[in-house]
PDB file of N, CA and C in Angstrom:
ATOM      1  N   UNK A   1       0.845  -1.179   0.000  1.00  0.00           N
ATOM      2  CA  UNK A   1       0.000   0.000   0.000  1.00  0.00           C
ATOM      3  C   UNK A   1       0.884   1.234   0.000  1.00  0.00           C
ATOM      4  N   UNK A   2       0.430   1.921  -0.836  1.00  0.00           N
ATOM      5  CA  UNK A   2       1.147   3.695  -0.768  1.00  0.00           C
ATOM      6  C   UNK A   2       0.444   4.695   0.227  1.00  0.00           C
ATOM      7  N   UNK A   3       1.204   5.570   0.859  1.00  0.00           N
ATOM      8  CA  UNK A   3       0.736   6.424   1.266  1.00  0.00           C
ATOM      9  C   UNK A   3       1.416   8.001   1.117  1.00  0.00           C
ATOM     10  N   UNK A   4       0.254   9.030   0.556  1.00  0.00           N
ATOM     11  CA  UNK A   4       1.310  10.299  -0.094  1.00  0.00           C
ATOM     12  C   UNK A   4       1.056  11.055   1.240  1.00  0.00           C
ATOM     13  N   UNK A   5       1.878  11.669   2.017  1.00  0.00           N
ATOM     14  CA  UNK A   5       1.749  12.717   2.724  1.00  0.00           C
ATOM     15  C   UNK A   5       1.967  14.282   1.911  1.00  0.00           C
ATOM     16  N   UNK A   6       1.237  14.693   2.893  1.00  0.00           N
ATOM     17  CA  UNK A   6       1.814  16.412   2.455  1.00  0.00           C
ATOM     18  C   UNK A   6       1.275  17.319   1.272  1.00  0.00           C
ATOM     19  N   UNK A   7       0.118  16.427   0.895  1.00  0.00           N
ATOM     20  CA  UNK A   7      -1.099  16.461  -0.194  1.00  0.00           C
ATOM     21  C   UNK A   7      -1.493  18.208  -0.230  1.00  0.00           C
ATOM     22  N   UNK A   8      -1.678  19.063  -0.764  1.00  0.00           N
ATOM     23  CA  UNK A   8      -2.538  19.847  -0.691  1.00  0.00           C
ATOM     24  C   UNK A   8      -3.708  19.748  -1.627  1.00  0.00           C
ATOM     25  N   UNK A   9      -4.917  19.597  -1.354  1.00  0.00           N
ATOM     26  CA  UNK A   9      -5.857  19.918  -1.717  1.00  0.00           C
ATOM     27  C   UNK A   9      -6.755  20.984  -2.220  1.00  0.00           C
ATOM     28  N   UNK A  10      -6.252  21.804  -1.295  1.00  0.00           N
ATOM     29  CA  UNK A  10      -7.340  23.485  -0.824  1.00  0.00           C
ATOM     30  C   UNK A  10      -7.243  23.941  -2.438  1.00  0.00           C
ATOM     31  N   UNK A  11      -6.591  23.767  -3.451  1.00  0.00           N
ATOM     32  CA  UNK A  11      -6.630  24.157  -4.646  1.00  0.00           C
ATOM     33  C   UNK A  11      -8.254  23.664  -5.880  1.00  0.00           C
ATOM     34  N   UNK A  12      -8.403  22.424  -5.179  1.00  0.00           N
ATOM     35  CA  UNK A  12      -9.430  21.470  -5.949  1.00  0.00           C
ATOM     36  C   UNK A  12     -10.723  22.381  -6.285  1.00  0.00           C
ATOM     37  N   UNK A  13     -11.353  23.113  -4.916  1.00  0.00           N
ATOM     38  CA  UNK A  13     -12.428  23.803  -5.112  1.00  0.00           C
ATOM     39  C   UNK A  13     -11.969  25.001  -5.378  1.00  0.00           C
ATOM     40  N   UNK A  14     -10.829  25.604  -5.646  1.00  0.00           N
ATOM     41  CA  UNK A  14     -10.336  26.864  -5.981  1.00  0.00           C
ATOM     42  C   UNK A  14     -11.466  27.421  -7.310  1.00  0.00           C
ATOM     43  N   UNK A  15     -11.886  28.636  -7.653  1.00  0.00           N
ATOM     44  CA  UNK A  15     -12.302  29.022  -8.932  1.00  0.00           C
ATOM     45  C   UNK A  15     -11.210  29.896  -9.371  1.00  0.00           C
ATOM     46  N   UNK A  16      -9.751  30.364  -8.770  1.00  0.00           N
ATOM     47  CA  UNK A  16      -8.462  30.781  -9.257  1.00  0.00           C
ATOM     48  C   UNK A  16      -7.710  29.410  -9.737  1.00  0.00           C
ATOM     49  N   UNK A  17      -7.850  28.406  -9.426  1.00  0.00           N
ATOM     50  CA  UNK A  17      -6.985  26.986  -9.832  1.00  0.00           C
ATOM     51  C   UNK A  17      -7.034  26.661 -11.522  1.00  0.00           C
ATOM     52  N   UNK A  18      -6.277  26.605 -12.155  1.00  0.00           N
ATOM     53  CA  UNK A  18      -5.422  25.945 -12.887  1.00  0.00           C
ATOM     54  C   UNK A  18      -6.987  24.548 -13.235  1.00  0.00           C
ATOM     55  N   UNK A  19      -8.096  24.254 -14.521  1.00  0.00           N
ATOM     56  CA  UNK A  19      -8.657  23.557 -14.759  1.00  0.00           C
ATOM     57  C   UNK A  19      -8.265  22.318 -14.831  1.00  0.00           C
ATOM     58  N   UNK A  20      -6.684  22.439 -15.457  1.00  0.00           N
ATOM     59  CA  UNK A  20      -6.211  21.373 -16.143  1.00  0.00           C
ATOM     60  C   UNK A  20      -5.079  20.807 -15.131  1.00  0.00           C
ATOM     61  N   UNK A  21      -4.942  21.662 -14.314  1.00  0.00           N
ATOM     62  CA  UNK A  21      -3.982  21.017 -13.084  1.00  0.00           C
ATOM     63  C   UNK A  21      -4.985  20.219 -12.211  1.00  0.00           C
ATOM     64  N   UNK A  22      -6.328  20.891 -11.695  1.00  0.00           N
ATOM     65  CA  UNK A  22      -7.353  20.155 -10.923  1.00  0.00           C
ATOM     66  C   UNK A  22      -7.486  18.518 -11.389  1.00  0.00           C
ATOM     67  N   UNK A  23      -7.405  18.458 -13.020  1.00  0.00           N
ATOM     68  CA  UNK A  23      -7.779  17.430 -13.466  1.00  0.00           C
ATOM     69  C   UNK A  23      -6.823  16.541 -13.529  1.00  0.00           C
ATOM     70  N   UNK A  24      -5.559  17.029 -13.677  1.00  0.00           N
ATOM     71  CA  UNK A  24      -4.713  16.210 -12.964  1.00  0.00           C
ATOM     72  C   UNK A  24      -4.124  15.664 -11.729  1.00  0.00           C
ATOM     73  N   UNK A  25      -4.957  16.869 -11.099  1.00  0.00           N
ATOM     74  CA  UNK A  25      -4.546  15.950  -9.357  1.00  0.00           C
ATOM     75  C   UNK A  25      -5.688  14.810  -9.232  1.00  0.00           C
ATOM     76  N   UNK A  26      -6.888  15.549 -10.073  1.00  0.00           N
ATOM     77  CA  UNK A  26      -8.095  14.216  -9.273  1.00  0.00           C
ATOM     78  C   UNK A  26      -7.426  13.295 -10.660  1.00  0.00           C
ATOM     79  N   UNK A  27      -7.315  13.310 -11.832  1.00  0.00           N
ATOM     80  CA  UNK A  27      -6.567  11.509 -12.521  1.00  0.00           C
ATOM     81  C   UNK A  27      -5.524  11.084 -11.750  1.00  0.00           C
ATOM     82  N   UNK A  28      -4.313  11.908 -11.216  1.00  0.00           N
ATOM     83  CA  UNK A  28      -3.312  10.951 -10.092  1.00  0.00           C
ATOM     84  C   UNK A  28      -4.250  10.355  -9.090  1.00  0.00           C
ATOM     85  N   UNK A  29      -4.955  11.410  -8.226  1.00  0.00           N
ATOM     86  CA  UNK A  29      -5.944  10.577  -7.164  1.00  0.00           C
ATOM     87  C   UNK A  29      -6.382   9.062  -7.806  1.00  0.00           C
ATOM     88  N   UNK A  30      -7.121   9.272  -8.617  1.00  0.00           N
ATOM     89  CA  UNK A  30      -7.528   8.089  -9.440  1.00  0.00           C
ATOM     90  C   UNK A  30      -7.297   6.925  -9.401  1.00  0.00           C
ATOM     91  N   UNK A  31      -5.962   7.118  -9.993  1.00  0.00           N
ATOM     92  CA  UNK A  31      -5.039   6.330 -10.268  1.00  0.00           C
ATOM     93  C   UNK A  31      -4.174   5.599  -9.039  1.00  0.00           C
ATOM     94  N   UNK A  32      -4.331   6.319  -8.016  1.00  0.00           N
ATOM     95  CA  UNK A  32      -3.860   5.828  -6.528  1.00  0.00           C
ATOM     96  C   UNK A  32      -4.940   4.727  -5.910  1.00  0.00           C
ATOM     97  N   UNK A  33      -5.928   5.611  -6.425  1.00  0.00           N
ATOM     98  CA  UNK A  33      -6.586   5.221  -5.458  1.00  0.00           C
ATOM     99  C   UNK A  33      -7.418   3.661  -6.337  1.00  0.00           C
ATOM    100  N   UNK A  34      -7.285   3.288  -7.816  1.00  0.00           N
ATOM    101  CA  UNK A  34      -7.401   2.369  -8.817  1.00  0.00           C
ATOM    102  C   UNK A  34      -6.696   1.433  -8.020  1.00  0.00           C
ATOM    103  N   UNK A  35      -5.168   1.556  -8.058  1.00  0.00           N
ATOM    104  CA  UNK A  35      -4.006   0.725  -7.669  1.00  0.00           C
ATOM    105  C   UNK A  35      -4.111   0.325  -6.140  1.00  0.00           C
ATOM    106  N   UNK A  36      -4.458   0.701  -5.138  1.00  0.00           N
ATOM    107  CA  UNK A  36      -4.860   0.332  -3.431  1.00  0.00           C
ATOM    108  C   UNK A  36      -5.773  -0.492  -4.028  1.00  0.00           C
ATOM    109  N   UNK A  37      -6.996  -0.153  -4.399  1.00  0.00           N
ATOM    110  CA  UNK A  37      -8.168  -1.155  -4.807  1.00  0.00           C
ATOM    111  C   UNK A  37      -7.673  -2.251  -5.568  1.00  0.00           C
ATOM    112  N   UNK A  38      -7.119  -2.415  -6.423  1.00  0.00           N
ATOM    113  CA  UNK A  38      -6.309  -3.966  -7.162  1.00  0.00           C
ATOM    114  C   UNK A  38      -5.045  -4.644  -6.475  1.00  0.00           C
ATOM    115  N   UNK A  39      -4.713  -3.627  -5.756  1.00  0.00           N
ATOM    116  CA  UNK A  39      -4.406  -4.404  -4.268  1.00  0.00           C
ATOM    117  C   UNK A  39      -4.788  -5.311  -3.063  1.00  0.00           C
ATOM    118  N   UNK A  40      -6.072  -4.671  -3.210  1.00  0.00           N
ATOM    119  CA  UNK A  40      -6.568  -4.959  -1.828  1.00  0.00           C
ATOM    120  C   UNK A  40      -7.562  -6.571  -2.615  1.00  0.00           C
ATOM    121  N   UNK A  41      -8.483  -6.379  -3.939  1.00  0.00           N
ATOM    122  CA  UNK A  41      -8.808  -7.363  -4.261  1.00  0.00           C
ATOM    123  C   UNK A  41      -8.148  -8.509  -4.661  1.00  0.00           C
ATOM    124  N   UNK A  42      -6.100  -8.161  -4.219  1.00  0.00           N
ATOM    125  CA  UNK A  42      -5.980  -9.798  -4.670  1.00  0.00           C
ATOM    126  C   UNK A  42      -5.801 -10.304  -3.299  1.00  0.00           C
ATOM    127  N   UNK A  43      -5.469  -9.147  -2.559  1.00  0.00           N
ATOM    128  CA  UNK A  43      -5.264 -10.243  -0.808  1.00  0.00           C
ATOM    129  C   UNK A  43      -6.682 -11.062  -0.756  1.00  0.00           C
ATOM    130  N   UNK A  44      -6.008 -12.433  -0.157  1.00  0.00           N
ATOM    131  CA  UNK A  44      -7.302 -13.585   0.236  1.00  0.00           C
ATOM    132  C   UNK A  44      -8.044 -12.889   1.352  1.00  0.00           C
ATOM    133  N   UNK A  45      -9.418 -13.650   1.407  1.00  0.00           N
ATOM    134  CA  UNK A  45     -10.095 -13.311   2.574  1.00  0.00           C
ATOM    135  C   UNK A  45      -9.672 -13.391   3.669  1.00  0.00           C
ATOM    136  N   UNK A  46      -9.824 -12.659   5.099  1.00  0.00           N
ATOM    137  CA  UNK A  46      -9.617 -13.995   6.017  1.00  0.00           C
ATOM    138  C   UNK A  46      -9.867 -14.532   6.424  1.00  0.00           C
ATOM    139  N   UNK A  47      -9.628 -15.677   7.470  1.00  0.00           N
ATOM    140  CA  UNK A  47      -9.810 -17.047   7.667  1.00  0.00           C
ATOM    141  C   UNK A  47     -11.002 -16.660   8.532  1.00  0.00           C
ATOM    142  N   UNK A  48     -11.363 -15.609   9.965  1.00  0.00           N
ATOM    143  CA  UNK A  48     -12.717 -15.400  10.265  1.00  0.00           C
ATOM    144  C   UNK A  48     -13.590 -14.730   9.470  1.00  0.00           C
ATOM    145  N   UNK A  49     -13.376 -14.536   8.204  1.00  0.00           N
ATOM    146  CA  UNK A  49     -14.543 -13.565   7.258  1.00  0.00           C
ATOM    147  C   UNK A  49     -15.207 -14.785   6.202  1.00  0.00           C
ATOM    148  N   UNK A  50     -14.057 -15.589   6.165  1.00  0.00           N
ATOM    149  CA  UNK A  50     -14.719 -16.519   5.124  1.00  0.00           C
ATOM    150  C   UNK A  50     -15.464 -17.455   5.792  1.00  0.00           C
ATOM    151  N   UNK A  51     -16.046 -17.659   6.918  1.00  0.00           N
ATOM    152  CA  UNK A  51     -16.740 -18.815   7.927  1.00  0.00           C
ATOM    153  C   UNK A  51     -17.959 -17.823   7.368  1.00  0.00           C
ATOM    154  N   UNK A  52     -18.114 -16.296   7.607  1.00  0.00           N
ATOM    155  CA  UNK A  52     -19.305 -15.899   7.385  1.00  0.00           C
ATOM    156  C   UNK A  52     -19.830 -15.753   5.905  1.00  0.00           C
ATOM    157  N   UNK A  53     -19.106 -15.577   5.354  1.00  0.00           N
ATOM    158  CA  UNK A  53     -19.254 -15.799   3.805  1.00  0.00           C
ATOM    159  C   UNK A  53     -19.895 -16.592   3.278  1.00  0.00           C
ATOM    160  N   UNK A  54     -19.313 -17.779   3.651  1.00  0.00           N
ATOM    161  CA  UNK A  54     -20.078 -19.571   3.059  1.00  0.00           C
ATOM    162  C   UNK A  54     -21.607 -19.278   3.707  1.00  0.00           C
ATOM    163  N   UNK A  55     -21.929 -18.891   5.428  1.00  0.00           N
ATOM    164  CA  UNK A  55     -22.972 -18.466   5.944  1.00  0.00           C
ATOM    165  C   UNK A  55     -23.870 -18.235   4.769  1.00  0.00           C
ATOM    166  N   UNK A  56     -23.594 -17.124   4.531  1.00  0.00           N
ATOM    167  CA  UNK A  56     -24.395 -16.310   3.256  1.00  0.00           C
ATOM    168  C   UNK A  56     -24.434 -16.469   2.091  1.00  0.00           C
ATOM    169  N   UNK A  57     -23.461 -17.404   1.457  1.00  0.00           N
ATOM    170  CA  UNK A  57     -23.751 -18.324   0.483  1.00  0.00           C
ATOM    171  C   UNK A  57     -24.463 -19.461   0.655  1.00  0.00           C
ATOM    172  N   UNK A  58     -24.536 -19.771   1.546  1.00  0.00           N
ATOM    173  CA  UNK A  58     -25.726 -21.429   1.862  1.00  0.00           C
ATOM    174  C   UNK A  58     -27.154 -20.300   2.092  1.00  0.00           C
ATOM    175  N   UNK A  59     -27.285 -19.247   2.739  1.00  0.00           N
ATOM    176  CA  UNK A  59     -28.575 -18.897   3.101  1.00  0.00           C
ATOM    177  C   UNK A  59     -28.854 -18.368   1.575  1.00  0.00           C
ATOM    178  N   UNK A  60     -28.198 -17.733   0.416  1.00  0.00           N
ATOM    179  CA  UNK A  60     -28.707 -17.171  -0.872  1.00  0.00           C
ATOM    180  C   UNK A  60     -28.898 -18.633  -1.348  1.00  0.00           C
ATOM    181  N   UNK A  61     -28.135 -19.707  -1.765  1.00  0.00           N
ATOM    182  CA  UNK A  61     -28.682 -21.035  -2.198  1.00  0.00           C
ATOM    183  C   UNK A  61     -29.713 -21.564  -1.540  1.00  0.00           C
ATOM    184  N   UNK A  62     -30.106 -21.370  -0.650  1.00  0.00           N
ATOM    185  CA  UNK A  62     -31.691 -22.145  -0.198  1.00  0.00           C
ATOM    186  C   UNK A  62     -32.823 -20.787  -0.018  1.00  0.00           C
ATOM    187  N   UNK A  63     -32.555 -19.918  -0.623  1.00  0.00           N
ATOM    188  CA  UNK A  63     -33.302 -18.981  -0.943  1.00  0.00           C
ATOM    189  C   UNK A  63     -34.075 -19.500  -2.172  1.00  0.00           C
ATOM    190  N   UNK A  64     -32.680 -19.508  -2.938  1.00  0.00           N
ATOM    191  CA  UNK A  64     -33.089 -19.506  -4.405  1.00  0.00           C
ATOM    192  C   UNK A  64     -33.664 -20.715  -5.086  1.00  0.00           C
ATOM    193  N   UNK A  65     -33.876 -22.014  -3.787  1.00  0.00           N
ATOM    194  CA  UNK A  65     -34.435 -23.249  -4.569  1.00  0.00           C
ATOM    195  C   UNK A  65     -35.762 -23.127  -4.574  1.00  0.00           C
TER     196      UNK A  65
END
């Protein structure tokens, strides 16, 4: 996982800011924040989340018969 310190923001809602700079801080954001997320979906479950999981997969299968 990355983490950027030292971010300024206060520019984003600026109506003096730079259009095309805004749009490039929120596509880097993006793009950070793309890459944490395809991170985080390849770590496995864990071992107490997946007991509840199956839970809720057996209760949607006898729903659905």
């Amino acid at each position: 996982m990355q983490l950027v310190f030292g971010a300024d923001w206060s520019g984003l809602n600026s109506r003096s800011g730079s259009s095309s700079m805004n749009a490039n801080i929120l596509s880097n954001f993006g793009l950070g924040l793309r890459g944490l997320y395809q991170d985080l979906t390849k770590e496995p479950v864990p071992d107490f989340l997946a007991v509840f999981i199956r839970e809720l997969e057996d209760r949607e299968q006898r729903a659905n018969r």
